[in-house]
C-alpha atoms as a PDB file:
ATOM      1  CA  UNK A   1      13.578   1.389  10.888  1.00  0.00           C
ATOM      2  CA  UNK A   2      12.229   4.191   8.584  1.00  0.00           C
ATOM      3  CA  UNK A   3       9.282   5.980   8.147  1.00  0.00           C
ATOM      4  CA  UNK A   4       6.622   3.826   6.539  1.00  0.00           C
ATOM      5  CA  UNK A   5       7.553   0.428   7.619  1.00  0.00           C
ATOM      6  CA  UNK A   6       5.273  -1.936   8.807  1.00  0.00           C
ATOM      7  CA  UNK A   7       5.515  -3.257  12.060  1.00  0.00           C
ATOM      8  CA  UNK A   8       4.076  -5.051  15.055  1.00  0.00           C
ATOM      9  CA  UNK A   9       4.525  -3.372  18.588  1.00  0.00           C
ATOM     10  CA  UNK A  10       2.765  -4.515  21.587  1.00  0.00           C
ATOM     11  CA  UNK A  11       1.048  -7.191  19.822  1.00  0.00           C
ATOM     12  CA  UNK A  12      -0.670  -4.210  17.437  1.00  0.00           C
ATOM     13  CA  UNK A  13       0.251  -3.687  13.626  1.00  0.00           C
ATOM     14  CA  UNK A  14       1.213  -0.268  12.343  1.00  0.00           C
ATOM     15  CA  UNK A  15       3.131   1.987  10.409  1.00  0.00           C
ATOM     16  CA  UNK A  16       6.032   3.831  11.852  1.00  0.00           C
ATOM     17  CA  UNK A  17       5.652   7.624  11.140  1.00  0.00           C
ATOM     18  CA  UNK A  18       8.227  10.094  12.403  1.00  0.00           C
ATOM     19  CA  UNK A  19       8.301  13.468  14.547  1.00  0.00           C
ATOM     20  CA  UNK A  20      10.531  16.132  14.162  1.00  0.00           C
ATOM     21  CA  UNK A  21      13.233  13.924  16.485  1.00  0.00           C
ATOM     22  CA  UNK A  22      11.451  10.693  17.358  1.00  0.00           C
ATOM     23  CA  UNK A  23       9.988   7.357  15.451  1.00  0.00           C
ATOM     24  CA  UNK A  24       6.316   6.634  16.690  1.00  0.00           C
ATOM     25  CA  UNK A  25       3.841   3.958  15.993  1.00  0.00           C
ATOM     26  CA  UNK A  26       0.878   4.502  14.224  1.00  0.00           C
ATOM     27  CA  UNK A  27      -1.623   1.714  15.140  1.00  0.00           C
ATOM     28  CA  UNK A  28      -3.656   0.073  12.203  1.00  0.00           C
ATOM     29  CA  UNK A  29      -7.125   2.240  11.772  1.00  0.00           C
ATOM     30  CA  UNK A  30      -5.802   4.156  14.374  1.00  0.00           C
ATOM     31  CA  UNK A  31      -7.187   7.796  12.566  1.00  0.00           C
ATOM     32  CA  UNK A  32      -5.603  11.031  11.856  1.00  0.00           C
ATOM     33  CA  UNK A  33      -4.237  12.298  15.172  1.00  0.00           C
ATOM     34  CA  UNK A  34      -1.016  14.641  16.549  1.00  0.00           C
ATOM     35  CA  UNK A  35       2.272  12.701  17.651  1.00  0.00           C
ATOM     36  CA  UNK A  36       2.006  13.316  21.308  1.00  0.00           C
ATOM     37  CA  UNK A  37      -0.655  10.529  21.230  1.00  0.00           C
ATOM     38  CA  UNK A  38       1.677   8.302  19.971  1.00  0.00           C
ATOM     39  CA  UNK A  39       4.386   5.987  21.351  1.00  0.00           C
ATOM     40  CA  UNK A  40       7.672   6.716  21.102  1.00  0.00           C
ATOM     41  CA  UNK A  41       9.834   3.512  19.442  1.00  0.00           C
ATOM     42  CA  UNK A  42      12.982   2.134  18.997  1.00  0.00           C
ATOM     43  CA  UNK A  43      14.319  -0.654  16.612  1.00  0.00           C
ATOM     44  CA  UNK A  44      14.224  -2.925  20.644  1.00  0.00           C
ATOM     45  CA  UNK A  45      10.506  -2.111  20.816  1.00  0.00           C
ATOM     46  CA  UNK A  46       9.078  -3.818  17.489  1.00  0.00           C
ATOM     47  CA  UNK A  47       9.481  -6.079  14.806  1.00  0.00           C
ATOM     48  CA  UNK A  48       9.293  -6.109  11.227  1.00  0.00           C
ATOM     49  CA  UNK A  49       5.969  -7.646   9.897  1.00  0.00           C
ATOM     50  CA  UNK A  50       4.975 -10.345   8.424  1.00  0.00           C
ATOM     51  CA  UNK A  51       4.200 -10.759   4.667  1.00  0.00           C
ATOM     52  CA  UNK A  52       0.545 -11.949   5.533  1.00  0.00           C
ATOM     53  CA  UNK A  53       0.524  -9.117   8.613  1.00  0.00           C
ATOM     54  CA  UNK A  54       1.662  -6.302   5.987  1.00  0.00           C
ATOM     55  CA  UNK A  55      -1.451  -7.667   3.796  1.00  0.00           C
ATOM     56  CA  UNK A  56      -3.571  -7.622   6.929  1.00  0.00           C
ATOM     57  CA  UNK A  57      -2.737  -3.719   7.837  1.00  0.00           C
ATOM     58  CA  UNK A  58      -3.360  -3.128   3.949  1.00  0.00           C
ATOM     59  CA  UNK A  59      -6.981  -4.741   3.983  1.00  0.00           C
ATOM     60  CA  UNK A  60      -7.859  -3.071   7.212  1.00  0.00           C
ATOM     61  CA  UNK A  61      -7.010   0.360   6.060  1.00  0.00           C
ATOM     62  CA  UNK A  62      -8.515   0.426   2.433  1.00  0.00           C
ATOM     63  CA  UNK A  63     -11.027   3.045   1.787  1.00  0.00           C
ATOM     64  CA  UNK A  64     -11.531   3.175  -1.571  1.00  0.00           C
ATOM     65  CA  UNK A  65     -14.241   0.282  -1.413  1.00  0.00           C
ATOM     66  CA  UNK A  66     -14.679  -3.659  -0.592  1.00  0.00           C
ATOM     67  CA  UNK A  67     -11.535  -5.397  -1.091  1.00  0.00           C
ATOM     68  CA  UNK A  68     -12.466  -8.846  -2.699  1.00  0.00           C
ATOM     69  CA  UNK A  69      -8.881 -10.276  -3.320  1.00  0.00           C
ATOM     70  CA  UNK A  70      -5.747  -9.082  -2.969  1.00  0.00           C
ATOM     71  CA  UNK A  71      -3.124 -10.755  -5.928  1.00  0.00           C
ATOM     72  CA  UNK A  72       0.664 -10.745  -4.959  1.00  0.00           C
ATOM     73  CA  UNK A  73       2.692 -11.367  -7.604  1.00  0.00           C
ATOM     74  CA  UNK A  74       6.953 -10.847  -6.681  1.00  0.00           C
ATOM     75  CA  UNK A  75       6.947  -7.442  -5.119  1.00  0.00           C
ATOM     76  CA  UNK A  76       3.803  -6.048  -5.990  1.00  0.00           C
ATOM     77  CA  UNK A  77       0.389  -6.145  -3.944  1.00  0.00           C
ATOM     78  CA  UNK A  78      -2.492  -5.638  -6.586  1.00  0.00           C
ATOM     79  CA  UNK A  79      -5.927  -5.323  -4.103  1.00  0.00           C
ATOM     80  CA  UNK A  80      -9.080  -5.952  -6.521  1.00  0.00           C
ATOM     81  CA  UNK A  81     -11.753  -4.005  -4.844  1.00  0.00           C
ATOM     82  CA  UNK A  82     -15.452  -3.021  -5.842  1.00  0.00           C
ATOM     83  CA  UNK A  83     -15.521   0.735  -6.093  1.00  0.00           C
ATOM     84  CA  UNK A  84     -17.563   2.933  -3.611  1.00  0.00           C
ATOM     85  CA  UNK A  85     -18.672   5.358  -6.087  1.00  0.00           C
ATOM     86  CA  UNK A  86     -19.788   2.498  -8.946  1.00  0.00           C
ATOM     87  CA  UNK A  87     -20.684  -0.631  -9.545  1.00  0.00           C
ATOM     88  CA  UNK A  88     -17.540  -1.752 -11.190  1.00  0.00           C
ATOM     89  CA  UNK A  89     -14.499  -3.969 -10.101  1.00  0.00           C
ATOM     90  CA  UNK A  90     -10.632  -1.950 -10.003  1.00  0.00           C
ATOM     91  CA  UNK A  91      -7.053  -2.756  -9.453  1.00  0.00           C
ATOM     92  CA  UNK A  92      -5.150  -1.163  -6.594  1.00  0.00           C
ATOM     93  CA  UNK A  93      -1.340  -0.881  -6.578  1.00  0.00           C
ATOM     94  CA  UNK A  94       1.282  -1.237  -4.353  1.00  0.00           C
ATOM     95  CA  UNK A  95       4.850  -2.123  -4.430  1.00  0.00           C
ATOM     96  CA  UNK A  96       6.917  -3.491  -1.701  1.00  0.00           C
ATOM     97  CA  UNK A  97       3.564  -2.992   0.507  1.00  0.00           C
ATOM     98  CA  UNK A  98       3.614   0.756   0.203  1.00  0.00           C
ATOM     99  CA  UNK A  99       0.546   2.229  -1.879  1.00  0.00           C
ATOM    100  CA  UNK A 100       0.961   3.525  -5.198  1.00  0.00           C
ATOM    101  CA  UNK A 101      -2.290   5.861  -5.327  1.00  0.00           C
ATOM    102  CA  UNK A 102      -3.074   4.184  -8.519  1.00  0.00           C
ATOM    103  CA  UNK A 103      -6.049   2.195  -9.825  1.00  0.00           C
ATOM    104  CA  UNK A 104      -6.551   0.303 -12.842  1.00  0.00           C
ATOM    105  CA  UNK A 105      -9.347  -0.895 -14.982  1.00  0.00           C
ATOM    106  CA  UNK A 106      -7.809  -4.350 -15.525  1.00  0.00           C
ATOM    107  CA  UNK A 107      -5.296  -6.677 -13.347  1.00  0.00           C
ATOM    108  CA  UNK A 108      -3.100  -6.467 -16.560  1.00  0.00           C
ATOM    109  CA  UNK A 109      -3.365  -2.555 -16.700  1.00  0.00           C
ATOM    110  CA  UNK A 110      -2.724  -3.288 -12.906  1.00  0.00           C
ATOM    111  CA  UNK A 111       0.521  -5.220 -13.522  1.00  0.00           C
ATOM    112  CA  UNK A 112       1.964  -2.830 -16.312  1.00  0.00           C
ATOM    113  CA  UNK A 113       1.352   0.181 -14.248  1.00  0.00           C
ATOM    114  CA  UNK A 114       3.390  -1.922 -11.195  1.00  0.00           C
ATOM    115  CA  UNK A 115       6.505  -2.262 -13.743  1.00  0.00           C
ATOM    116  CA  UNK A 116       6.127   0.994 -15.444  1.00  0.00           C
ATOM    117  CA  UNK A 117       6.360   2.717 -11.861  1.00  0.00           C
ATOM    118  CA  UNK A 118       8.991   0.429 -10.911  1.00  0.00           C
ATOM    119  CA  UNK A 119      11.367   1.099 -13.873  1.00  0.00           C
ATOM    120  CA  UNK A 120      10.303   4.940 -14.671  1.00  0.00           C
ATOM    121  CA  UNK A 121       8.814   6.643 -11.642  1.00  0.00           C
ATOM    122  CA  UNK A 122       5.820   8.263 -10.953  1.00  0.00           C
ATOM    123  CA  UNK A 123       5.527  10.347 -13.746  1.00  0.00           C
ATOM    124  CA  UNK A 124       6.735   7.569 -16.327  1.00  0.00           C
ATOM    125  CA  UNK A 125       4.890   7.296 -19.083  1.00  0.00           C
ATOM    126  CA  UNK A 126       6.032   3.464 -20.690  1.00  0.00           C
ATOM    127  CA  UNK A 127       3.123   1.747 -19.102  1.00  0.00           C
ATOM    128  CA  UNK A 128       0.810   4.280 -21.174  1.00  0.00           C
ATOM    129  CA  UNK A 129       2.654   3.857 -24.272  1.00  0.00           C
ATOM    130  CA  UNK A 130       2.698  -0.247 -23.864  1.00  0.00           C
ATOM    131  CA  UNK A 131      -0.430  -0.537 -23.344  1.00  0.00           C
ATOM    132  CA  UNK A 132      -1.670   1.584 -26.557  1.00  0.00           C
ATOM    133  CA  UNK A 133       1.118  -0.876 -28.001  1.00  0.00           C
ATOM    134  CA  UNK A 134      -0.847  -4.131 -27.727  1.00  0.00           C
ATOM    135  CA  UNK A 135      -4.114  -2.556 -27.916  1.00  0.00           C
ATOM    136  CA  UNK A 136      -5.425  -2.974 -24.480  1.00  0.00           C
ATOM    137  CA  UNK A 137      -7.874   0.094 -23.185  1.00  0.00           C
END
């Protein structure tokens, strides 16, 4: 168990955050809050989630507008969501279920930027370049 993981405890899914000594669960949609409000866990206590539960916890906790799919495609999670501030469609990355803070314009934009990260990091730049490479915008 490490911090992020997503996991079901008591029936509930959640991420697993940790205190300065201590794992606790962080409840889907559960809010900011301090770690005394949180349980305590151990690796006994919960279970690793689902593909379709770590989707579910993803849906649920999406703020950055109306999720209308979400495309998985190996190990990346591309959410296509209608934007709160405009009337326009993006992508949203993650990869291995943990979020990128990234959106795209296109799915393939989407799916580059998913490689590029992969491969170079966060501050990679060979998405940028292949995509001026075969013209798309």
């Amino acid at each position: 168990m490490k911090y992020g993981d997503i996991v079901v405890y008591k029936s509930l899914i959640g991420t697993v955050v940790k205190s300065e000594n201590d794992f606790k669960f962080h409840p889907c949609n559960y809010g900011r809050c301090y770690f005394s409000e949180l349980d305590t866990i151990t690796d006994a206590d919960v279970r690793e989630a689902t593909p379709d539960e770590k989707l579910e916890l993803i849906r649920e906790e999406f703020t950055w507008g109306k999720v209308i799919d979400i495309h998985c495609i190996g190990e990346y999670q591309i959410i296509e969501y209608e934007s709160k501030t405009a009337p326009k469609h993006l992508w949203n990355t993650y990869i291995n279920y943990a979020d990128t803070n990234n959106s795209y314009m296109s799915l393939d934009s989407a799916l580059i930027g998913c490689i590029g990260r992969k491969y170079e990091g966060a501050n990679g730049k060979a998405a940028m370049y292949f995509e001026k490479m075969i013209g798309l915008e």
